[in-house]
N, C-alpha and C. Protein backbone atom coordinates (compact mmCIF):
# COMPACT_ATOMS: atom_id res chain seq x y z
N UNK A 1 0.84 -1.18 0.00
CA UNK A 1 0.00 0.00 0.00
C UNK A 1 0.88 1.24 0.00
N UNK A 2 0.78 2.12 -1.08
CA UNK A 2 1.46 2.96 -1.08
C UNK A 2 0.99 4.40 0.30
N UNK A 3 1.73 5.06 1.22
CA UNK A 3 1.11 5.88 2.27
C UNK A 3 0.54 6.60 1.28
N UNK A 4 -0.52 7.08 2.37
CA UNK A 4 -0.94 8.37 2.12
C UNK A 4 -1.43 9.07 3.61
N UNK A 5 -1.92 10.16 3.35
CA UNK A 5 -2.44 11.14 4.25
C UNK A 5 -3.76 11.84 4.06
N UNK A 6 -4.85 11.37 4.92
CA UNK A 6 -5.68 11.88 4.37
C UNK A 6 -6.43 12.79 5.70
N UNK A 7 -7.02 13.74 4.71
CA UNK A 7 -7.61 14.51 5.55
C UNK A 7 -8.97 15.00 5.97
N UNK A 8 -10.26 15.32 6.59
CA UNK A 8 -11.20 15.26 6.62
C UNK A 8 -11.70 16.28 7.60
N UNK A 9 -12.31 17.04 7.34
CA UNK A 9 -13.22 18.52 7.78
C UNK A 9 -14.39 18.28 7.93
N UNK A 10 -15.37 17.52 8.82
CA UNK A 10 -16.46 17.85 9.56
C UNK A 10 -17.34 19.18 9.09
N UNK A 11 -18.78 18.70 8.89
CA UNK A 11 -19.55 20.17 9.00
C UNK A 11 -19.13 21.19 10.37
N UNK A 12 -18.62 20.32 11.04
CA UNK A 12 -18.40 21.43 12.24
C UNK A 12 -17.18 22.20 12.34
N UNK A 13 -16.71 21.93 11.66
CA UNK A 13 -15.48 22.13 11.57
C UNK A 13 -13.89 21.52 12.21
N UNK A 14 -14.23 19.97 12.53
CA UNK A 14 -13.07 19.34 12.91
C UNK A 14 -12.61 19.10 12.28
N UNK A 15 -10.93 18.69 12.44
CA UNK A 15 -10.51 18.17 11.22
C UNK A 15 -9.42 16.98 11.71
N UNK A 16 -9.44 15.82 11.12
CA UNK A 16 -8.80 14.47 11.44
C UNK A 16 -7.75 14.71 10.26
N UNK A 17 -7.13 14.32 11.10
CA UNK A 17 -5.57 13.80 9.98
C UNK A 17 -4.94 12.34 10.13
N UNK A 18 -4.97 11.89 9.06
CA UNK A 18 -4.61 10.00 9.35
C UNK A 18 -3.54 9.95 8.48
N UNK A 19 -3.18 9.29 8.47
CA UNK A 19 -1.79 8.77 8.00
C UNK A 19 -1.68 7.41 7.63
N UNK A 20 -2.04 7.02 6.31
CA UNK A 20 -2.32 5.53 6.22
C UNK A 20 -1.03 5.16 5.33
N UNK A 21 -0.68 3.84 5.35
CA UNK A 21 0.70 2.75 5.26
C UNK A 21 1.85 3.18 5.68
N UNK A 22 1.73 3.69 6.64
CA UNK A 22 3.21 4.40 7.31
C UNK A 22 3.66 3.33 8.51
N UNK A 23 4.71 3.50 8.94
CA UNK A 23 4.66 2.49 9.99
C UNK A 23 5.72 3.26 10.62
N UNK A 24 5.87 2.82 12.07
CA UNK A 24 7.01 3.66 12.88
C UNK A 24 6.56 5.12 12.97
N UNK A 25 7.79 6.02 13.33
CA UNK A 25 7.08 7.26 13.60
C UNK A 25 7.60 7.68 12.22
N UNK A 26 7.49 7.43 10.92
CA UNK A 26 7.39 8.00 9.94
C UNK A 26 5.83 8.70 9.19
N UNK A 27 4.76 8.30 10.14
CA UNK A 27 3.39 8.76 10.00
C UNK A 27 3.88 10.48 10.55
N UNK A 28 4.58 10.32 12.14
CA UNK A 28 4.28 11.96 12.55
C UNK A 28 5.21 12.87 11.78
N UNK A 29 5.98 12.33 10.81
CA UNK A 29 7.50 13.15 10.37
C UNK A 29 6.28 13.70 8.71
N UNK A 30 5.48 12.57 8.44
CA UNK A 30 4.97 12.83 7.26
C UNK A 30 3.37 14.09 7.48
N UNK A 31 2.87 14.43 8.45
CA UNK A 31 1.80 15.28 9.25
C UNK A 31 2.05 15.84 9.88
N UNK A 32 3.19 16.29 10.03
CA UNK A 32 3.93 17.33 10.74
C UNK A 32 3.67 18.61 10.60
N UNK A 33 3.94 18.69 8.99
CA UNK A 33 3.58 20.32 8.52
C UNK A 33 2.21 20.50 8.54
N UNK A 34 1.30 19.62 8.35
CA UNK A 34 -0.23 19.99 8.51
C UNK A 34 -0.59 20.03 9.71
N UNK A 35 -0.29 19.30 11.16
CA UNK A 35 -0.49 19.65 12.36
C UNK A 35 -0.05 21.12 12.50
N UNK A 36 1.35 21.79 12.69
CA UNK A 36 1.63 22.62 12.48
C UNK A 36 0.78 23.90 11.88
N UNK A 37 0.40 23.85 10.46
CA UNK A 37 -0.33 24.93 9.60
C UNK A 37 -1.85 24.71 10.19
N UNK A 38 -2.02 24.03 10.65
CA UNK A 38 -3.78 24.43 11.17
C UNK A 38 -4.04 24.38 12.69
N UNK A 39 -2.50 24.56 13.04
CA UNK A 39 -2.51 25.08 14.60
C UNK A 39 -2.78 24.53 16.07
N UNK A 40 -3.53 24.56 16.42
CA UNK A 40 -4.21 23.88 18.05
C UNK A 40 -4.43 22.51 18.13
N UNK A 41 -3.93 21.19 18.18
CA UNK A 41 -3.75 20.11 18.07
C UNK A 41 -4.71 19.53 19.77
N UNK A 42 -5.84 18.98 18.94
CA UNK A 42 -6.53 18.49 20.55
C UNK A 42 -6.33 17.58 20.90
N UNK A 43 -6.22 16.38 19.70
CA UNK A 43 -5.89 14.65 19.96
C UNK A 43 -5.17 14.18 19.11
N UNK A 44 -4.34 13.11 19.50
CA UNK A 44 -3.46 12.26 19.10
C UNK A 44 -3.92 10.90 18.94
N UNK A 45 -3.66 9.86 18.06
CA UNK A 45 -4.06 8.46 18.37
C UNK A 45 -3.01 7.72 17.55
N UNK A 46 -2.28 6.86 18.26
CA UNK A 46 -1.27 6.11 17.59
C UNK A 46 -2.02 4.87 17.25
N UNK A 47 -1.98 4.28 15.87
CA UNK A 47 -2.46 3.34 15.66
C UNK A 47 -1.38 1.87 15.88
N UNK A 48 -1.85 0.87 15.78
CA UNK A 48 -0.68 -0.38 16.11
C UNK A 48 0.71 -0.07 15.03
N UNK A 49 0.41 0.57 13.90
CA UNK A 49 1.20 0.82 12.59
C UNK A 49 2.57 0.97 13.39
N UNK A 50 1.96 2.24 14.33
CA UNK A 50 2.95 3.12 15.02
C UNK A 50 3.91 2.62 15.77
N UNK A 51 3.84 1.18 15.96
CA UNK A 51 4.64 0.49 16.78
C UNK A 51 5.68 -0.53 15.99
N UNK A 52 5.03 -0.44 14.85
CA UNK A 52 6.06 -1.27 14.08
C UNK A 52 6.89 -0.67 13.14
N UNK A 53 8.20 -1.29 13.14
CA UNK A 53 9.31 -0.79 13.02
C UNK A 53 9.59 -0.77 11.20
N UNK A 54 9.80 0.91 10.74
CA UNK A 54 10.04 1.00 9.40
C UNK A 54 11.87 0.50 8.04
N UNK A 55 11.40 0.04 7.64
CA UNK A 55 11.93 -1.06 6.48
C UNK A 55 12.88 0.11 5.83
N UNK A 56 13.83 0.44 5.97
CA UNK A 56 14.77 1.16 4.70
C UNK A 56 15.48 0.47 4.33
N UNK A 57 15.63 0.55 3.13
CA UNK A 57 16.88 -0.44 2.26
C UNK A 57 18.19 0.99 2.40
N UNK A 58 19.54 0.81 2.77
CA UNK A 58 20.32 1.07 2.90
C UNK A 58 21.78 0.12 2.04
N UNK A 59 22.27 1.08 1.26
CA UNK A 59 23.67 0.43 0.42
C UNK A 59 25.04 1.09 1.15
N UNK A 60 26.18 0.43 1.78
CA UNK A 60 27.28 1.13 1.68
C UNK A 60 28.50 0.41 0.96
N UNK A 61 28.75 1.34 0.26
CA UNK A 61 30.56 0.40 -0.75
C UNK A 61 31.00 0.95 0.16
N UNK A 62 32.52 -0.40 0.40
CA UNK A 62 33.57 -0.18 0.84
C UNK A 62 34.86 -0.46 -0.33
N UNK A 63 35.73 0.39 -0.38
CA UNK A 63 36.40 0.37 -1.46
C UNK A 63 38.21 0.72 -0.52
N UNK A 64 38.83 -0.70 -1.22
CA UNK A 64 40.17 -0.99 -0.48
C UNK A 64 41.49 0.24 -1.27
């Protein structure tokens, strides 16, 4: 599943921010700037995602 971020505004004007196929804390690094730009942050909810640990493929040459 490729992430995404999605967002959702209530007639009332709430607004949820989710963070879907992210895993680890690469969800809060990726909703960062939108927490941020719409200011007053009331709730948080870590989903199980959040606990599991994110996959980078990493290369290093060593050269003699």
């Amino acid at each position: 599943m490729k992430p995404t971020i999605e967002v959702v505004v209530s007639p009332m004007g709430d607004i949820v921010i989710e963070a879907v196929g992210f895993k680890g804390a690469d969800c809060e690094q990726a909703t960062r700037f939108l927490e941020e730009a719409l200011g007053v942050l009331t709730a948080k909810t870590r989903k199980p995602e959040y606990h599991q640990t994110s996959t980078r493929a990493t290369q290093q040459h060593l050269t003699s």
